[in-house]
N, C-alpha and C. Protein backbone atom coordinates (compact mmCIF):
# COMPACT_ATOMS: atom_id res chain seq x y z
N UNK A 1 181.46 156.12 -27.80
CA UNK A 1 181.35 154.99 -26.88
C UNK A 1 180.08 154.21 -27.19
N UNK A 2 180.12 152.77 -27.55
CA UNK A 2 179.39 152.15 -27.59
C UNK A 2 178.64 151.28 -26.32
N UNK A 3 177.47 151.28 -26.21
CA UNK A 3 176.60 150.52 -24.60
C UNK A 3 175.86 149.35 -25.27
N UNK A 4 175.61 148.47 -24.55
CA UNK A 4 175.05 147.40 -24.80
C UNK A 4 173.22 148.31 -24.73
N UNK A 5 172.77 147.54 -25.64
CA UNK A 5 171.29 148.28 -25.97
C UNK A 5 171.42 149.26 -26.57
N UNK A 6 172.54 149.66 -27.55
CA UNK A 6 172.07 150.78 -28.52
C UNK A 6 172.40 152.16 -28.27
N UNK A 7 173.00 152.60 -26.69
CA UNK A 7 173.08 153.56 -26.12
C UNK A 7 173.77 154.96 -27.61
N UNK A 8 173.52 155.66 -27.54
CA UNK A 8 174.51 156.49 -28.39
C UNK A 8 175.71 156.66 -27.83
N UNK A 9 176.68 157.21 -29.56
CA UNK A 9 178.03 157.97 -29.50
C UNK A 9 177.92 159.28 -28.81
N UNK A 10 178.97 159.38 -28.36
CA UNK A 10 179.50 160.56 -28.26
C UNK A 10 178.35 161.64 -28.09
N UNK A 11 177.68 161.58 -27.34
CA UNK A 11 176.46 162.74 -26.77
C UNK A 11 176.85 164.15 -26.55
N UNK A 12 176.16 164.94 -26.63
CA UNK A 12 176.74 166.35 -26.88
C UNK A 12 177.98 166.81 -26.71
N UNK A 13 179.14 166.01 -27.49
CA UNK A 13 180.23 166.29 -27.47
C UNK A 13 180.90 166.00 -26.16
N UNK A 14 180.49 165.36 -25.33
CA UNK A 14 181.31 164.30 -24.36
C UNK A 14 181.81 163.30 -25.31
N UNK A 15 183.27 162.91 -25.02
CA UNK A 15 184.01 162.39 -25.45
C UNK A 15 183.48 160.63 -25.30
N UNK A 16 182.78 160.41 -24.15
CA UNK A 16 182.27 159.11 -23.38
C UNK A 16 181.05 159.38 -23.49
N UNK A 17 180.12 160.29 -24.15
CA UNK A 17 178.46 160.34 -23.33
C UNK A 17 178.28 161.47 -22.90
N UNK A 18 177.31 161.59 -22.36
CA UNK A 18 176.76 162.22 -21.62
C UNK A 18 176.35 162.11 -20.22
N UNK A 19 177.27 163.37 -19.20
CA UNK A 19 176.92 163.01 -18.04
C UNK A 19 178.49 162.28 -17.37
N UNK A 20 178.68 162.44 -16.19
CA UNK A 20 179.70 162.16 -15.33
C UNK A 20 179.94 160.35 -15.34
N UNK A 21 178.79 159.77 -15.25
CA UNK A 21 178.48 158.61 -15.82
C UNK A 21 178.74 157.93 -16.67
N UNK A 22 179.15 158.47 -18.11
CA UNK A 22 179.00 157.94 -19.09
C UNK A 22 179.81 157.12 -19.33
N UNK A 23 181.26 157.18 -18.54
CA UNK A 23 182.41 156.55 -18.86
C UNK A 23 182.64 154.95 -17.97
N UNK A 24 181.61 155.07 -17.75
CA UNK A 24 181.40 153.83 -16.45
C UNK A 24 181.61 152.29 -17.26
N UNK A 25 181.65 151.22 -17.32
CA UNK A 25 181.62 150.00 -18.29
C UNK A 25 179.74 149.56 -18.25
N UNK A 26 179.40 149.37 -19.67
CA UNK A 26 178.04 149.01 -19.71
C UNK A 26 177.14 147.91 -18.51
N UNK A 27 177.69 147.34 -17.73
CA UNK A 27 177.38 146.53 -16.88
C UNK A 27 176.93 147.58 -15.36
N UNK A 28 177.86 148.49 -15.62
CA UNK A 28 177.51 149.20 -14.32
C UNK A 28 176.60 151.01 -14.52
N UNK A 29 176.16 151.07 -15.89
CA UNK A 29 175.74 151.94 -16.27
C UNK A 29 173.90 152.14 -15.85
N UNK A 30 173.36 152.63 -16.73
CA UNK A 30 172.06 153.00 -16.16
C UNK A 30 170.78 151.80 -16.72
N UNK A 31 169.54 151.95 -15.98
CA UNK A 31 168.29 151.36 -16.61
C UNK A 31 168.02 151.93 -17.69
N UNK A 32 166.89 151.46 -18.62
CA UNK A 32 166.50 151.50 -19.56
C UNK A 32 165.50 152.93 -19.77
N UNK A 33 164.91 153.32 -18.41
CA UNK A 33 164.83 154.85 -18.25
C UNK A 33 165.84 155.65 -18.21
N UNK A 34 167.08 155.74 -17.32
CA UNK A 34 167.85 156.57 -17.20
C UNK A 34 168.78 156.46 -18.34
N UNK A 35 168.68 155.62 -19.32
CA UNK A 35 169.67 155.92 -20.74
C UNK A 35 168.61 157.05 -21.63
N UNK A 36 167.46 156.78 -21.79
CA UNK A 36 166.82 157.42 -22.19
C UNK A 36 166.74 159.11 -22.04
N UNK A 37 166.63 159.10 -20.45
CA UNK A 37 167.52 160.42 -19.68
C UNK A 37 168.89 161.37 -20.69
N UNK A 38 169.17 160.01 -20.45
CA UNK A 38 170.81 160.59 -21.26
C UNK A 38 170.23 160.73 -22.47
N UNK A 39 169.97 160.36 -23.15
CA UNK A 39 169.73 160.58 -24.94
C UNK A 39 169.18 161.37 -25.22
N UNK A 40 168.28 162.07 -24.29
CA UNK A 40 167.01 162.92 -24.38
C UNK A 40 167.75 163.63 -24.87
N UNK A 41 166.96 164.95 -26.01
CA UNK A 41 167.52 166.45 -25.99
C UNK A 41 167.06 167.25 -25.10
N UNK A 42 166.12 167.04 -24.42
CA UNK A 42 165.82 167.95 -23.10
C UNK A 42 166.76 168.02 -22.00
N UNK A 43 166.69 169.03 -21.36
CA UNK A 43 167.37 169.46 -20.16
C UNK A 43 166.55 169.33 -18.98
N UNK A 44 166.96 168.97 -17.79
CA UNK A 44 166.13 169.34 -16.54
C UNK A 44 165.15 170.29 -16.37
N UNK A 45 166.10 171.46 -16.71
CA UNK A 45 165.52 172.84 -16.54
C UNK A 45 164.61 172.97 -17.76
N UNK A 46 163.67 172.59 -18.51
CA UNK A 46 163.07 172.04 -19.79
C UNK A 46 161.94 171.54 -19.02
N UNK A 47 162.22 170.91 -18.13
CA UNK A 47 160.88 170.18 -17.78
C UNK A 47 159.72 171.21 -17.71
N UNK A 48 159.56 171.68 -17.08
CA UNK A 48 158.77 172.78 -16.35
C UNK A 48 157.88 173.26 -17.80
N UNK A 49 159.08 173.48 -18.71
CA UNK A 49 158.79 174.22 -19.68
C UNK A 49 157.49 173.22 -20.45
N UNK A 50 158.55 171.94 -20.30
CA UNK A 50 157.17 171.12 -21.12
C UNK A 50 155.76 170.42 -21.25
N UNK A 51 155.72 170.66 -18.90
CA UNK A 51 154.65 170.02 -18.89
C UNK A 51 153.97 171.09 -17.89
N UNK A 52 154.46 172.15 -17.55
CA UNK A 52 154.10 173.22 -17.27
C UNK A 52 153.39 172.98 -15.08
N UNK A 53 152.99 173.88 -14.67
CA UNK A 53 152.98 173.79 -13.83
C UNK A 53 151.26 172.73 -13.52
N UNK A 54 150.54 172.87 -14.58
CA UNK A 54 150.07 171.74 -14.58
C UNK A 54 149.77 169.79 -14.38
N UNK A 55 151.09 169.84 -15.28
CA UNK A 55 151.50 168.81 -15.05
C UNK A 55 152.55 168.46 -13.66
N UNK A 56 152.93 169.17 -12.89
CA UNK A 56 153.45 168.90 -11.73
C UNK A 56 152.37 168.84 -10.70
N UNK A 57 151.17 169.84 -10.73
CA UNK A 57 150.29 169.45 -9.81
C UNK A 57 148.94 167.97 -10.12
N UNK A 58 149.61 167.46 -11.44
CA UNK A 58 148.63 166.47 -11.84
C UNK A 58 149.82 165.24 -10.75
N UNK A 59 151.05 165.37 -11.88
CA UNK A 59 151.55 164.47 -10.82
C UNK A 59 151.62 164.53 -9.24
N UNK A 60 152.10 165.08 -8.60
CA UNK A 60 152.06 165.43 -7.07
C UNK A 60 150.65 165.01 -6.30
N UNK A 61 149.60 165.43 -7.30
CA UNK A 61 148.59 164.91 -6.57
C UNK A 61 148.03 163.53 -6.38
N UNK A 62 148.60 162.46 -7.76
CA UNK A 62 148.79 160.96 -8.23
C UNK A 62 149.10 160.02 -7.06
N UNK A 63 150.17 161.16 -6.67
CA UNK A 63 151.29 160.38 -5.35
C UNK A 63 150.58 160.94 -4.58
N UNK A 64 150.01 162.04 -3.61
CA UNK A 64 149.78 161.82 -2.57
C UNK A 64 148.49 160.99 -2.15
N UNK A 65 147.90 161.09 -3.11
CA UNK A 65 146.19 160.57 -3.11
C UNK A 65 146.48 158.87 -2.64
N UNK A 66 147.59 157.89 -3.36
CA UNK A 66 148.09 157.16 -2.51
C UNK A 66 148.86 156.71 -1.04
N UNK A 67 149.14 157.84 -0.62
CA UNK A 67 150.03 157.94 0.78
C UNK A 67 149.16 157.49 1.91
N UNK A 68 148.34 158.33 2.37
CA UNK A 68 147.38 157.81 3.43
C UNK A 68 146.69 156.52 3.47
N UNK A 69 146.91 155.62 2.52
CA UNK A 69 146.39 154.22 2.42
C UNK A 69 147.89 153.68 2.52
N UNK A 70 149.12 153.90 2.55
CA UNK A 70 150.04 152.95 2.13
C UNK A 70 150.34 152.66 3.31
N UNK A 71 150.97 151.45 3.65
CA UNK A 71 151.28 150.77 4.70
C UNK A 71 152.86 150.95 5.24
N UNK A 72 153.28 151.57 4.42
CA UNK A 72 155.01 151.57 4.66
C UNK A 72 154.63 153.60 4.94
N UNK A 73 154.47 154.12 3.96
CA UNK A 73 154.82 155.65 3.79
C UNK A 73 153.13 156.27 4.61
N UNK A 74 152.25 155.67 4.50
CA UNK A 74 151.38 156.69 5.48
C UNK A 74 151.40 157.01 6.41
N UNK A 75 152.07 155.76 7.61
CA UNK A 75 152.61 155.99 8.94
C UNK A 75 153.60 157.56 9.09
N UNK A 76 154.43 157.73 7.91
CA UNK A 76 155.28 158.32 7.91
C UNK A 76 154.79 159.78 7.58
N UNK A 77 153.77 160.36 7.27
CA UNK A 77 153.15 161.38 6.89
C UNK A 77 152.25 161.58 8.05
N UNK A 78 152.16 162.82 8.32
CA UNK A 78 150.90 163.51 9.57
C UNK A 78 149.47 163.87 8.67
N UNK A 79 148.75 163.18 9.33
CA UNK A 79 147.67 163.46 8.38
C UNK A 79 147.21 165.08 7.92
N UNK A 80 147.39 165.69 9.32
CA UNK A 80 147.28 166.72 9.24
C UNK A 80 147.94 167.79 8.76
N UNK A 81 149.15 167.22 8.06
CA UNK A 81 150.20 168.06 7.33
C UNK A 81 150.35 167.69 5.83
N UNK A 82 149.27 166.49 5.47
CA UNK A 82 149.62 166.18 3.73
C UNK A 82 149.42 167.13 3.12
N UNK A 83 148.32 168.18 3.27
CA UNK A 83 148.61 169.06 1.69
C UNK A 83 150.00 169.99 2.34
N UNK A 84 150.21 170.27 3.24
CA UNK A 84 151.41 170.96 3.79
C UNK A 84 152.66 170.34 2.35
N UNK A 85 152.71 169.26 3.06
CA UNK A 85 153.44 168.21 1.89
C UNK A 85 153.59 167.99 0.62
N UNK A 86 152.29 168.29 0.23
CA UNK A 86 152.08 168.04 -1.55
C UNK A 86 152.16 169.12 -2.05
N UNK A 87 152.20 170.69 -1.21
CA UNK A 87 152.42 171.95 -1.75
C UNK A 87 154.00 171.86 -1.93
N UNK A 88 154.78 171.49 -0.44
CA UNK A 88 156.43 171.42 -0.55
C UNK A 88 156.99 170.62 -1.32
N UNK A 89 156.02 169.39 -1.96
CA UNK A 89 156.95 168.66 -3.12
C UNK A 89 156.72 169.52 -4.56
N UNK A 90 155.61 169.56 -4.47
CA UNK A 90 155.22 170.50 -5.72
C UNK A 90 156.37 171.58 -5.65
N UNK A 91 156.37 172.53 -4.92
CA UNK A 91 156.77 173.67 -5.30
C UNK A 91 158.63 173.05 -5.62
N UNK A 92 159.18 172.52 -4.41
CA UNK A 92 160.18 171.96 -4.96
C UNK A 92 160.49 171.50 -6.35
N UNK A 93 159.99 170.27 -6.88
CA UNK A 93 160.21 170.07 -7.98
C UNK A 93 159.87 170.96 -9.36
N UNK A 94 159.07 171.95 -9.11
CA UNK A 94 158.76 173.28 -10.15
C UNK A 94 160.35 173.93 -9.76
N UNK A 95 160.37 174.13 -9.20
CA UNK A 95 161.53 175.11 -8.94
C UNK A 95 162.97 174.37 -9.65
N UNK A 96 163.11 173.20 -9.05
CA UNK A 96 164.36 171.84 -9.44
C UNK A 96 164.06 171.82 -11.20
N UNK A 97 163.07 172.01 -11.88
CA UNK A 97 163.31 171.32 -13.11
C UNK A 97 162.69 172.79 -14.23
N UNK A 98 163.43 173.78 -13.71
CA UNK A 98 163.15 174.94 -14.51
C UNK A 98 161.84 175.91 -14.30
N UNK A 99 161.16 175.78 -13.01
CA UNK A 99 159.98 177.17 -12.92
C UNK A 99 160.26 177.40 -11.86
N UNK A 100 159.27 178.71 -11.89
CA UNK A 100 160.01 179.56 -10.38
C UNK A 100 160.39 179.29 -9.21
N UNK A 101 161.17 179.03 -8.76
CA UNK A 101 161.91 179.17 -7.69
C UNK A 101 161.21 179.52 -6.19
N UNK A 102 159.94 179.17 -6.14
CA UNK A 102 159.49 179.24 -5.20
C UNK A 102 159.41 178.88 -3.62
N UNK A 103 159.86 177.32 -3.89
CA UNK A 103 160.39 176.68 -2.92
C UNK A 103 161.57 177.41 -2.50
N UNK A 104 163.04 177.90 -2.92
CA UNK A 104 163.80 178.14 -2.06
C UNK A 104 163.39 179.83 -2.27
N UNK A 105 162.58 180.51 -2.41
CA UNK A 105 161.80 181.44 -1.51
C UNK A 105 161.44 181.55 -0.40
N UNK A 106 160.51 180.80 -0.24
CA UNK A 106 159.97 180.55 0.98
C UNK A 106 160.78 179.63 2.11
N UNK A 107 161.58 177.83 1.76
CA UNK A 107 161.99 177.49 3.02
C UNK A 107 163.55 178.16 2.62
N UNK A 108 164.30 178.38 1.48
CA UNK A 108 165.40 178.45 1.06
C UNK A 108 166.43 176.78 0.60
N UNK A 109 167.71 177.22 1.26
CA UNK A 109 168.00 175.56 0.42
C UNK A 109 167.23 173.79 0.54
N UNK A 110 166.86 173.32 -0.16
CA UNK A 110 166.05 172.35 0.05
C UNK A 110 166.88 171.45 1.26
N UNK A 111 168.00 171.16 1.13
CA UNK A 111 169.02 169.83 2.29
C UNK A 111 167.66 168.56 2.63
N UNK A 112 167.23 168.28 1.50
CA UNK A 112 166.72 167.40 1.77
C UNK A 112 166.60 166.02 2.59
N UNK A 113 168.17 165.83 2.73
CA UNK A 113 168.36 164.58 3.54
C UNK A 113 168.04 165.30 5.37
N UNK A 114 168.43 166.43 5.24
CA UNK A 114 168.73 167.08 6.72
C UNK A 114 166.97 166.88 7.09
N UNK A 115 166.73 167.56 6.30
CA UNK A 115 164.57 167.75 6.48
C UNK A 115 163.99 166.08 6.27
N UNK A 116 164.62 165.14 6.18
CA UNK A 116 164.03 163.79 6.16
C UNK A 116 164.81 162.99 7.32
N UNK A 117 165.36 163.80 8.09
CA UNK A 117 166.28 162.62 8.71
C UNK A 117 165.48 162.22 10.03
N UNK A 118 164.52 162.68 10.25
CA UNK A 118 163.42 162.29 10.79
C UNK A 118 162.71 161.05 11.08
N UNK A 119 162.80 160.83 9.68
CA UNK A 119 161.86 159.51 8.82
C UNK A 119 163.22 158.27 8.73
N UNK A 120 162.65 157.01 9.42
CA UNK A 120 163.35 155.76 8.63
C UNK A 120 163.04 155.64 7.52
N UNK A 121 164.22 156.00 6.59
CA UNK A 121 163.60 155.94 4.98
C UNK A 121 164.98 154.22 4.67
N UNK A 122 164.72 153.21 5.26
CA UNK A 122 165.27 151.89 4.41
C UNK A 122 165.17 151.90 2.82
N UNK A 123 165.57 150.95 2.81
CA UNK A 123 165.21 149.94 1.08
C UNK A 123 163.72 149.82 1.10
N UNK A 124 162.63 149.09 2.16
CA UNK A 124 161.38 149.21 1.52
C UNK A 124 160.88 150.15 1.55
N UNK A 125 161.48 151.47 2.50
CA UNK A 125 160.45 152.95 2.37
C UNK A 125 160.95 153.38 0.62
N UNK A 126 162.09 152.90 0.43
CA UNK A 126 162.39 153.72 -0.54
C UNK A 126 161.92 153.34 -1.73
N UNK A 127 161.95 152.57 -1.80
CA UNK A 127 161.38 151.14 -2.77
C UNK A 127 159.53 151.55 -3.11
N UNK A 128 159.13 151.62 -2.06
CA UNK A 128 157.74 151.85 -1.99
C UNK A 128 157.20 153.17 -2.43
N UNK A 129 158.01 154.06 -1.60
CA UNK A 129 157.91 155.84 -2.46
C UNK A 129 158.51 155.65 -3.78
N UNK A 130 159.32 154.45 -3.95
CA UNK A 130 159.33 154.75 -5.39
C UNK A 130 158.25 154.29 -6.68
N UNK A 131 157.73 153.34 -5.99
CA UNK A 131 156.36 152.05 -6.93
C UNK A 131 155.49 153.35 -6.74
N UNK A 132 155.32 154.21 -5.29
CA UNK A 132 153.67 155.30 -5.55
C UNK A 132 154.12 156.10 -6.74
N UNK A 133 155.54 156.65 -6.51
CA UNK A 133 155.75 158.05 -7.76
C UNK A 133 155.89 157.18 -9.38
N UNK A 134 156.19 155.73 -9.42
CA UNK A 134 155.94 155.25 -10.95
C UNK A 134 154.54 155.55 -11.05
N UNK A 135 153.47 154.79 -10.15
CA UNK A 135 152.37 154.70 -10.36
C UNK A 135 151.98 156.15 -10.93
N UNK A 136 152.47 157.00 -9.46
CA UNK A 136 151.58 158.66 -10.13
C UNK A 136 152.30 159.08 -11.89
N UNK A 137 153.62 158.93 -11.89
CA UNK A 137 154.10 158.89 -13.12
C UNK A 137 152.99 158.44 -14.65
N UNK A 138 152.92 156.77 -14.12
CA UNK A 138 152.28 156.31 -15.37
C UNK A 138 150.50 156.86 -15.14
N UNK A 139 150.21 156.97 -13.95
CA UNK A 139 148.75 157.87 -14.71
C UNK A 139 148.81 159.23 -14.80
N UNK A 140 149.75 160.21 -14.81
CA UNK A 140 150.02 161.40 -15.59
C UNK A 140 149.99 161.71 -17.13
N UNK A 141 151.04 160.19 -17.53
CA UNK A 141 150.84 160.07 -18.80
C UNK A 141 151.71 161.97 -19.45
N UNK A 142 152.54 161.92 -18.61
CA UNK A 142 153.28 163.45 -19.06
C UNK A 142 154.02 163.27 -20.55
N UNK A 143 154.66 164.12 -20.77
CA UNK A 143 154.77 164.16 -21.84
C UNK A 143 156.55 163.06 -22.45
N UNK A 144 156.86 162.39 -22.70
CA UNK A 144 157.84 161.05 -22.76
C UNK A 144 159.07 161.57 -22.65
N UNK A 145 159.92 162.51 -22.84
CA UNK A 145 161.25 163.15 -22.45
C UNK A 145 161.14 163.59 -21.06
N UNK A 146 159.95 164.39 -20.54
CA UNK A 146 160.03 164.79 -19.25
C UNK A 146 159.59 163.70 -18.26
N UNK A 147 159.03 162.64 -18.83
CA UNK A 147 158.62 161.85 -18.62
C UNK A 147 160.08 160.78 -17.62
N UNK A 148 160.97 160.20 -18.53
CA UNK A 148 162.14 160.29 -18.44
C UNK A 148 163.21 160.40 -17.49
N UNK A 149 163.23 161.77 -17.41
CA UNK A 149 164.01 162.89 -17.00
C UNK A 149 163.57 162.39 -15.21
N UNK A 150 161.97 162.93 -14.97
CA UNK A 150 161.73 162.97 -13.86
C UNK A 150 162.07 161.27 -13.07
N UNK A 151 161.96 159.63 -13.92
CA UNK A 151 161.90 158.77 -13.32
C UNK A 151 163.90 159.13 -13.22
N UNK A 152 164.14 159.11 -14.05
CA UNK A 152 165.65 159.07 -13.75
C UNK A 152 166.21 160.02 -11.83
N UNK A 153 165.93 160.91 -11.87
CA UNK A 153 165.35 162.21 -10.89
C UNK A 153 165.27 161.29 -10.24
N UNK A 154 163.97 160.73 -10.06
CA UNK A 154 163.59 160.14 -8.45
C UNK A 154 164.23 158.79 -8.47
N UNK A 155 164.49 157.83 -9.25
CA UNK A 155 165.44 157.01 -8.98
C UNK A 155 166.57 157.03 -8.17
N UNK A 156 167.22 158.11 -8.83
CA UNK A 156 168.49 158.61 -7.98
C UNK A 156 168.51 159.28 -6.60
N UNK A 157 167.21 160.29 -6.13
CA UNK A 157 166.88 160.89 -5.53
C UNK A 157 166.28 160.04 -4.19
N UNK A 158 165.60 159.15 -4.42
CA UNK A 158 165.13 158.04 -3.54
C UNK A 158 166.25 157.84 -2.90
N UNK A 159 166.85 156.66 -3.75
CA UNK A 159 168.36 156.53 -2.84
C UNK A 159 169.23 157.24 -2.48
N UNK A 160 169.20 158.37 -2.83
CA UNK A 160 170.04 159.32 -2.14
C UNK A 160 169.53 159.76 -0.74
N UNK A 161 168.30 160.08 -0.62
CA UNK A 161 167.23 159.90 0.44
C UNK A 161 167.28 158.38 1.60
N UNK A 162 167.85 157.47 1.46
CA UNK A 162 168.11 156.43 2.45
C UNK A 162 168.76 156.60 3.50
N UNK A 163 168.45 156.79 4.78
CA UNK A 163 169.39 157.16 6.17
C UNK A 163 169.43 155.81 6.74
N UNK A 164 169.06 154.76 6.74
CA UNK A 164 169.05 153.62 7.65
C UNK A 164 168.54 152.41 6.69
C-alpha cells in the first residue's frame, strides 16, 4: 500500500501496513509523527527498554514542572497532590511501554477515563496537556523511535481522555 508522503509497503507483513489503521485512505490516515510510529521497528513494549526508567522520570518531570503555572490544567491539579501525580503518571507509563508493572500493582487496572471523569477535560484541556507533554517531549530530547512512539501514545490518548 502506497500513502501520500512516502509511507511504506506492506509493514511487517500486513497486507495494508501496519496496525488496524493502515487500510484507512491516505487523507484520513495519520500525522507525520504517527506514520513514523508505524514505520518504526520498535515496539511499545521497547520503549522502556530504550530510554530506560530514566528517561521517563526526565520526561514526567518536563510536564509537571509546567502544570502549576498553566492556566487551563493547573486549576485542574491539587497542589497538594502533584508529586502524588507525577509518581502515578510515571509509574503508569513505565509499566504501559514495557517496565515493571508497577502501576497496576499498586492501583491495579489503570480505567483511565473512569479516574479522570472528574476533570472537564474539552478540546482546550486537551489541546493544552497536549502542547505541555510536546514541550516536555522536545526538552527530553529522548531517544527518536521512542521518541515517536510516545507522541503517537499521547496523541491518541489525549483524545481518548475527552469527557465534555
Amino acid at each position: 500500500m502506497k500513502v501520500e508522503g512516502g509511507a511504506a509497503e506492506s509493514i511487517r507483513g500486513n497486507p495494508c501496513g501496519a496496525g488496524a489503521f493502515a487500510c484507512y485512505p491516505p487523507d484520513r490516515l495519520f500525522n507525520v509523527q504517527q506514520m513514523r510510529y508505524w514505520q518504526s521497528k520498535m515496539l511499545e513494549e521497547d520503549v522502556y527498554s530504550a530510554i530506560g526508567e530514566e528517561g521517563f522520570n526526565k520526561l514526567v518531570a518536563a510536564f509537571y514542572r509546567q502544570v502549576p503555572t498553566d492556566s487551563i490544567l493547573g486549576p485542574m491539579y491539587p497542589r497538594e497532590d502533584l508529586t502524588g501525580a507525577e509518581y502515578r503518571m510515571r509509574t503508569f507509563l513505565i509499566g504501559r511501554f514495557g517496565g515493571p508493572p508497577t502501576y497496576i500493582q499498586e492501583r491495579g487496572h489503570p480505567r483511565l477515563r473512569m479516574r479522570h471523569l472528574t476533570f472537564q477535560i474539552n478540546q482546550a484541556a486537551r489541546d493544552r496537556w497536549m502542547q505541555l507533554m510536546t514541550n516536555a517531549l522536545d526538552e527530553t530530547q529522548l531517544q527518536p523511535e521512542a521518541d515517536a512512539i510516545l507522541r503517537a501514545f499521547f496523541d491518541g490518548m489525549s483524545s481518548f481522555m475527552m469527557n465534555s
